[in-house]
Protein backbone atom coordinates (compact mmCIF):
# COMPACT_ATOMS: atom_id res chain seq x y z
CA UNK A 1 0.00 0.00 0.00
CA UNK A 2 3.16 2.43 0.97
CA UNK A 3 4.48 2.03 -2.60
CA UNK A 4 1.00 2.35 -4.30
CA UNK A 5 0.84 5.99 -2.05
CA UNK A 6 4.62 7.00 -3.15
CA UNK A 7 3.90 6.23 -7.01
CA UNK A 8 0.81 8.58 -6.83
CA UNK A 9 2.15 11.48 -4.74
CA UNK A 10 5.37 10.84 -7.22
CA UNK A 11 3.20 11.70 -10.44
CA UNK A 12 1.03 14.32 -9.10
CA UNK A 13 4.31 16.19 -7.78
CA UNK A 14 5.24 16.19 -10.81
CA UNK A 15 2.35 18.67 -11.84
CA UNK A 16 3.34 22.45 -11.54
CA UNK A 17 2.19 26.02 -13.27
CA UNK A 18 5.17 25.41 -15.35
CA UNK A 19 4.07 21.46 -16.71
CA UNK A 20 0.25 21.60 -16.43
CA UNK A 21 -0.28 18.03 -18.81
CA UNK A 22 1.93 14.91 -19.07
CA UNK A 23 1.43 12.49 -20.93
CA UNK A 24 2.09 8.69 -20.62
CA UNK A 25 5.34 8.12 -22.20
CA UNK A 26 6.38 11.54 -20.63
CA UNK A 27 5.81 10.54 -17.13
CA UNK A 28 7.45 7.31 -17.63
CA UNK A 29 10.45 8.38 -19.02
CA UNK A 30 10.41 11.11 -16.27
CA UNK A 31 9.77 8.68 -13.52
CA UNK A 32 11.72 5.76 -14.99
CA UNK A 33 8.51 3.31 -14.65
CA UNK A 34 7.25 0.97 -17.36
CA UNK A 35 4.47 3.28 -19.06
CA UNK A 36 2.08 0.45 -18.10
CA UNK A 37 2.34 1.04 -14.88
CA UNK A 38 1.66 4.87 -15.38
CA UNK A 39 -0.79 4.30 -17.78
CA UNK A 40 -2.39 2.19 -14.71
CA UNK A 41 -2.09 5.00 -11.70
CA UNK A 42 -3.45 7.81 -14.06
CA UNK A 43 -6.56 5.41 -15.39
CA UNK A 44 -7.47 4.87 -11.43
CA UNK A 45 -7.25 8.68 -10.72
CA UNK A 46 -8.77 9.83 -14.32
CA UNK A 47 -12.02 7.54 -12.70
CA UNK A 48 -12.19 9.55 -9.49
CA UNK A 49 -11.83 12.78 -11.07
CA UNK A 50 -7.85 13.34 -9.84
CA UNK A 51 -7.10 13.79 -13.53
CA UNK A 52 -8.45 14.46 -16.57
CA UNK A 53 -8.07 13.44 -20.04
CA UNK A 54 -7.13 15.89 -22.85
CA UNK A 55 -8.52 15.62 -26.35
CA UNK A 56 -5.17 15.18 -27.09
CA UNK A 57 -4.29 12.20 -25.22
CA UNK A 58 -2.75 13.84 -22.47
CA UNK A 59 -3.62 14.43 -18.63
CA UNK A 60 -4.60 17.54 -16.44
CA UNK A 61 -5.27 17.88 -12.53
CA UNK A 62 -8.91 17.25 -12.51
CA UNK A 63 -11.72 19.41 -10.66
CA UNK A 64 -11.86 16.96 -7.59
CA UNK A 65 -8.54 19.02 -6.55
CA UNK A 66 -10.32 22.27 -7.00
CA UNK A 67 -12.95 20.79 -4.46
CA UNK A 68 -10.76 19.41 -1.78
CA UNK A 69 -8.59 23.25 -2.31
CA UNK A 70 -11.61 24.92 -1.37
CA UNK A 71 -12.47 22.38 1.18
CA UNK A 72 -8.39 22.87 2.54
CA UNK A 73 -9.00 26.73 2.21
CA UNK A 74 -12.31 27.03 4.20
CA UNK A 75 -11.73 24.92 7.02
CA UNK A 76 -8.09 26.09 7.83
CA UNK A 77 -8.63 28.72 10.36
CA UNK A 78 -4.91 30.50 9.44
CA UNK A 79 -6.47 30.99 5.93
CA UNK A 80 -9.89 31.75 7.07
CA UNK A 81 -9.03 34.48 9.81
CA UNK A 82 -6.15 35.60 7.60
CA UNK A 83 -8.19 36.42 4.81
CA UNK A 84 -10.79 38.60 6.85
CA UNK A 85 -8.03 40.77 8.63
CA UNK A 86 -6.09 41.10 4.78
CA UNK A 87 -9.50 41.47 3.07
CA UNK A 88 -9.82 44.73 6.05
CA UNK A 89 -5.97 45.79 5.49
CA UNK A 90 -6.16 46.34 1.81
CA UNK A 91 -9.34 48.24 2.01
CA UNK A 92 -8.07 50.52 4.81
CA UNK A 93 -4.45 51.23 3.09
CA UNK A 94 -4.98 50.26 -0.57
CA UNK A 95 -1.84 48.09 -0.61
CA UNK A 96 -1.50 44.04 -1.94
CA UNK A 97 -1.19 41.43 1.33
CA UNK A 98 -0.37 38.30 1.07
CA UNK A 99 -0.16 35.18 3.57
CA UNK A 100 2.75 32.60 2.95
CA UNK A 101 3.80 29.54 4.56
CA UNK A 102 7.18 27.77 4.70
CA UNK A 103 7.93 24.57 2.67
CA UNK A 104 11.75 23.86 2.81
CA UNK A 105 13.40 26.77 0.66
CA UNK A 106 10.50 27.96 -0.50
CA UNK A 107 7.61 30.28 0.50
CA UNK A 108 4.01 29.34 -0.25
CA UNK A 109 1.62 31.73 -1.29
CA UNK A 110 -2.02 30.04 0.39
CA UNK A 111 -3.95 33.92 0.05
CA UNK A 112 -3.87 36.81 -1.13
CA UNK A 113 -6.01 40.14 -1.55
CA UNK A 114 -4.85 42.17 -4.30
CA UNK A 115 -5.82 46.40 -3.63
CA UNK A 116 -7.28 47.12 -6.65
CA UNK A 117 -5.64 50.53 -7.46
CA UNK A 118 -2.22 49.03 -6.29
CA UNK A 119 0.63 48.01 -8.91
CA UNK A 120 -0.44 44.64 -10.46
CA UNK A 121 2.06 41.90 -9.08
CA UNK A 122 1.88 39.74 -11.98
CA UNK A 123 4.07 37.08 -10.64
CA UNK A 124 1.75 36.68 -7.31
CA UNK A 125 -1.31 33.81 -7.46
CA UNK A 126 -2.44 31.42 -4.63
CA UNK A 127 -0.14 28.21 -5.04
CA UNK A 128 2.81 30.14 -5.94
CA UNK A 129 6.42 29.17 -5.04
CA UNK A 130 9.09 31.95 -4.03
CA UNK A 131 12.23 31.50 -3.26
CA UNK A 132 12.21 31.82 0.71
CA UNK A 133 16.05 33.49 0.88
CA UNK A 134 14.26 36.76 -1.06
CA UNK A 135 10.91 37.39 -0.73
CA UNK A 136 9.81 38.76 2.62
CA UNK A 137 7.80 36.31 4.16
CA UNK A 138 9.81 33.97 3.24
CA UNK A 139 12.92 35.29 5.11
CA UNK A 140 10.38 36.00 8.30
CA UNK A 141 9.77 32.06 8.44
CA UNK A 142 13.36 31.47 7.99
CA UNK A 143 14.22 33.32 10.85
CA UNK A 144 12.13 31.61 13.18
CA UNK A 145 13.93 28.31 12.53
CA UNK A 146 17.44 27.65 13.94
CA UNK A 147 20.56 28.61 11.18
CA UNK A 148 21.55 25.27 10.95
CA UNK A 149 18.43 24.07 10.05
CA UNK A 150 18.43 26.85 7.66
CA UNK A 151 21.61 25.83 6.21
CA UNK A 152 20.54 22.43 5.35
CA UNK A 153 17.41 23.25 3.69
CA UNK A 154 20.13 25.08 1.23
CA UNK A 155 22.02 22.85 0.61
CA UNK A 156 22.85 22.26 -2.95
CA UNK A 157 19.79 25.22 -3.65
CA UNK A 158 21.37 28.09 -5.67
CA UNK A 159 20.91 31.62 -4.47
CA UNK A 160 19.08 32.61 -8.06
CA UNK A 161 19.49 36.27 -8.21
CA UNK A 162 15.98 38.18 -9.55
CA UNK A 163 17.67 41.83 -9.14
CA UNK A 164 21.19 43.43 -8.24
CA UNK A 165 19.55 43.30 -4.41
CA UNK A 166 18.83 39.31 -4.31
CA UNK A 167 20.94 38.00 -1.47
CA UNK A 168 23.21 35.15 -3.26
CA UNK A 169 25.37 33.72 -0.48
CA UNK A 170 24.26 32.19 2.82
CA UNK A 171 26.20 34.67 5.30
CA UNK A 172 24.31 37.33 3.58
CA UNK A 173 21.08 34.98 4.29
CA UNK A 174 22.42 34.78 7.81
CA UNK A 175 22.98 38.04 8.73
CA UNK A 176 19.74 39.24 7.66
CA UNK A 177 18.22 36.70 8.91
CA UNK A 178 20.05 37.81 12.44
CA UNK A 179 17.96 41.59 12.18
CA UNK A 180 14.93 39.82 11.16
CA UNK A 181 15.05 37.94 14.72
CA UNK A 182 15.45 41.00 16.41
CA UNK A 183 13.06 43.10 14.74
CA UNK A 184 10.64 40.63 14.05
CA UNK A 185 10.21 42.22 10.67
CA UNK A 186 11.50 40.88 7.07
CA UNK A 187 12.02 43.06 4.26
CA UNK A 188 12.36 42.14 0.32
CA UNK A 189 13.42 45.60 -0.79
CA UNK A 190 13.05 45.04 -4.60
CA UNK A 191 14.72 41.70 -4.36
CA UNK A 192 12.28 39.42 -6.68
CA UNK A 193 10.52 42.94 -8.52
CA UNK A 194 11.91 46.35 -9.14
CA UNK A 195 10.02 48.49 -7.98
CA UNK A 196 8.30 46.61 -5.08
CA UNK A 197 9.16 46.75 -1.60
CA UNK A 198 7.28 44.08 0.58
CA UNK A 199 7.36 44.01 4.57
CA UNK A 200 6.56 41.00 6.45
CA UNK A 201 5.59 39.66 10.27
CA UNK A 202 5.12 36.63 11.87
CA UNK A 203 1.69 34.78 12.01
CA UNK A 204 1.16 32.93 15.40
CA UNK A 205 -0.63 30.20 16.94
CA UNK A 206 -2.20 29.59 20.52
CA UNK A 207 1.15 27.98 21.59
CA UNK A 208 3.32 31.27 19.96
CA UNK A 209 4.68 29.27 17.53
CA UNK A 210 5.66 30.61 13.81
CA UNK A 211 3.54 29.04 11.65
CA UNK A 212 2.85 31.73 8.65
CA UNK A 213 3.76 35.29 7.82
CA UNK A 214 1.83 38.09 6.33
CA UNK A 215 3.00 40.63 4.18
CA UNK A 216 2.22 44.01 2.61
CA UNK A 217 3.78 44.67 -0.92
CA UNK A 218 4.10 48.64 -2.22
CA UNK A 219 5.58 50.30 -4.80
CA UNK A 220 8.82 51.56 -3.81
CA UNK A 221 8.33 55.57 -4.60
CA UNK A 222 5.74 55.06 -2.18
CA UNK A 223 7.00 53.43 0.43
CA UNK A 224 10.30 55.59 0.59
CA UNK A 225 9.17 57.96 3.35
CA UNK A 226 6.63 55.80 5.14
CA UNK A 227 8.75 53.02 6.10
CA UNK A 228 7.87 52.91 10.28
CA UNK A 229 3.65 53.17 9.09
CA UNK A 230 4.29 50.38 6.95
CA UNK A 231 6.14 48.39 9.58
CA UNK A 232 3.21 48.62 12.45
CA UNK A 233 0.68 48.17 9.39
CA UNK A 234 1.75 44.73 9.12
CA UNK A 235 3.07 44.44 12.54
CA UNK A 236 -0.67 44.98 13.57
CA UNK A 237 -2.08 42.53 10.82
CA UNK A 238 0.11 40.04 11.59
CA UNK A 239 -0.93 40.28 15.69
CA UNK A 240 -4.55 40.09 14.89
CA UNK A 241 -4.45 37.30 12.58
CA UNK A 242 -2.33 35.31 15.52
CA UNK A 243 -5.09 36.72 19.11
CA UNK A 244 -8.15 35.15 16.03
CA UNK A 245 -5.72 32.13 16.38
CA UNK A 246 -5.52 31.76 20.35
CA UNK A 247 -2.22 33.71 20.82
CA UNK A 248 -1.78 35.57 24.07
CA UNK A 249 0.71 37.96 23.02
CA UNK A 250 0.54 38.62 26.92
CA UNK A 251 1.55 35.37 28.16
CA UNK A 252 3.04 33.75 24.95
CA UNK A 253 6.59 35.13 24.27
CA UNK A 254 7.98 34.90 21.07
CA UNK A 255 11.07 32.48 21.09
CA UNK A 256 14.37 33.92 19.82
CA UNK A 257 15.53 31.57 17.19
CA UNK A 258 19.54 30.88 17.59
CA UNK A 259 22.28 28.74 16.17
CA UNK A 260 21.50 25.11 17.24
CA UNK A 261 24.47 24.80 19.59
């Protein structure tokens, strides 16, 4: 049964924004499987709406994922009192928010609220992957872990550069991630878009643990200027989401993340 579970997850990993249809031979020469036994997997799934088939012969997720998203999205309290308090930020300051999650080196967009007079982020949608080391909530969830853990979700991960202000090394990643521990604030200051500055706090639960971040994103000739209003924008965002979670920001202290010693 625990290689039956592996082969699936295996072929529906393989399904991205990038590679939206595989087909057959595709996924067998991608997975290294006899097509028959691909051919097998994606029949089963095809039957229980996991997958579709193409006129052409190939195969898409199928709508049963769009059902269990929305069944993920709804009953997931983080998303569900995130997306009031961002719905409420965006119409008070007319800026873009967005509510990430860690997985390994990369941040997971799971909401977002898009101001509709604010610059268009065309590389931002529910699902998407950012690299964690420069986008700002992606850095704020880094920070909460310890560096060493840090380091080995890096390793062998290349520092792509977006813009001349991408961190590329990992003691630039470390030091950073040193004043995002004690400021418990993250900045990507054009590092993935020119021309975007984002600003990012911790999400928490009931037991003050780290467990997403929030962020604001604003053109940079309007953020120069307003840089400490941004920071308790968020700052305050971030809080409210974590008191609709349980957190006691009165009892729970925030745990300083160090070196693993």
């Amino acid at each position: 049964m625990r290689q039956i579970v592996d082969k699936i997850g295996a072929i529906l990993s393989r399904y991205s924004f990038e590679r939206s249809e595989w087909g057959v031979t595709e996924l067998a020469i991608e997975l290294a499987w006899p097509k028959s036994t691909v051919s097998e997997i994606l029949s089963s799934l095809a039957a229980q709406g996991f997958v579709e088939r193409t006129p052409r012969g190939r195969f898409r997720l199928g709508w049963r994922f769009f059902e269990l998203n929305q069944v993920l999205l709804e009953s997931t309290p983080l998303v569900r009192e995130s997306r009031r308090v961002m719905q409420e930020l965006v119409e008070r300051h007319g800026e873009s928010s967005h509510l990430m999650v860690l997985e390994r080196h990369q941040a997971v967009i799971v909401e977002k609220v898009q101001a509709s007079l604010a610059m268009q982020i065309l590389m931002s949608r529910v699902g998407l992957r950012l690299p964690a080391h420069c986008s700002a909530c992606g850095k704020m969830l880094l920070a909460c872990r310890p560096w060493d853990e840090v380091r080995i979700m890096f390793d062998n991960v290349e520092l792509v550069p977006f813009t001349p202000n991408t961190l590329t090394t990992l003691d630039a990643l470390e030091r950073e991630l040193d004043q995002i521990r004690r400021a418990d604030l993250a900045f990507d200051r054009e590092e993935i878009v020119p021309g975007l500055t984002c600003l990012a706090a911790p999400v928490r639960n009931d037991e003050g643990k780290v467990i997403a971040s929030i962020s604001v994103s604003i053109p940079t000739y309007r953020f120069a200027g307003g840089e400490a209003g941004f920071a308790d924008m968020v700052r305050n965002a971030a809080l409210r989401i974590s008191r609709r979670l349980g957190f006691d920001a009165g009892e729970a202290k925030p745990a300083r993340r160090r070196k693993a010693s």
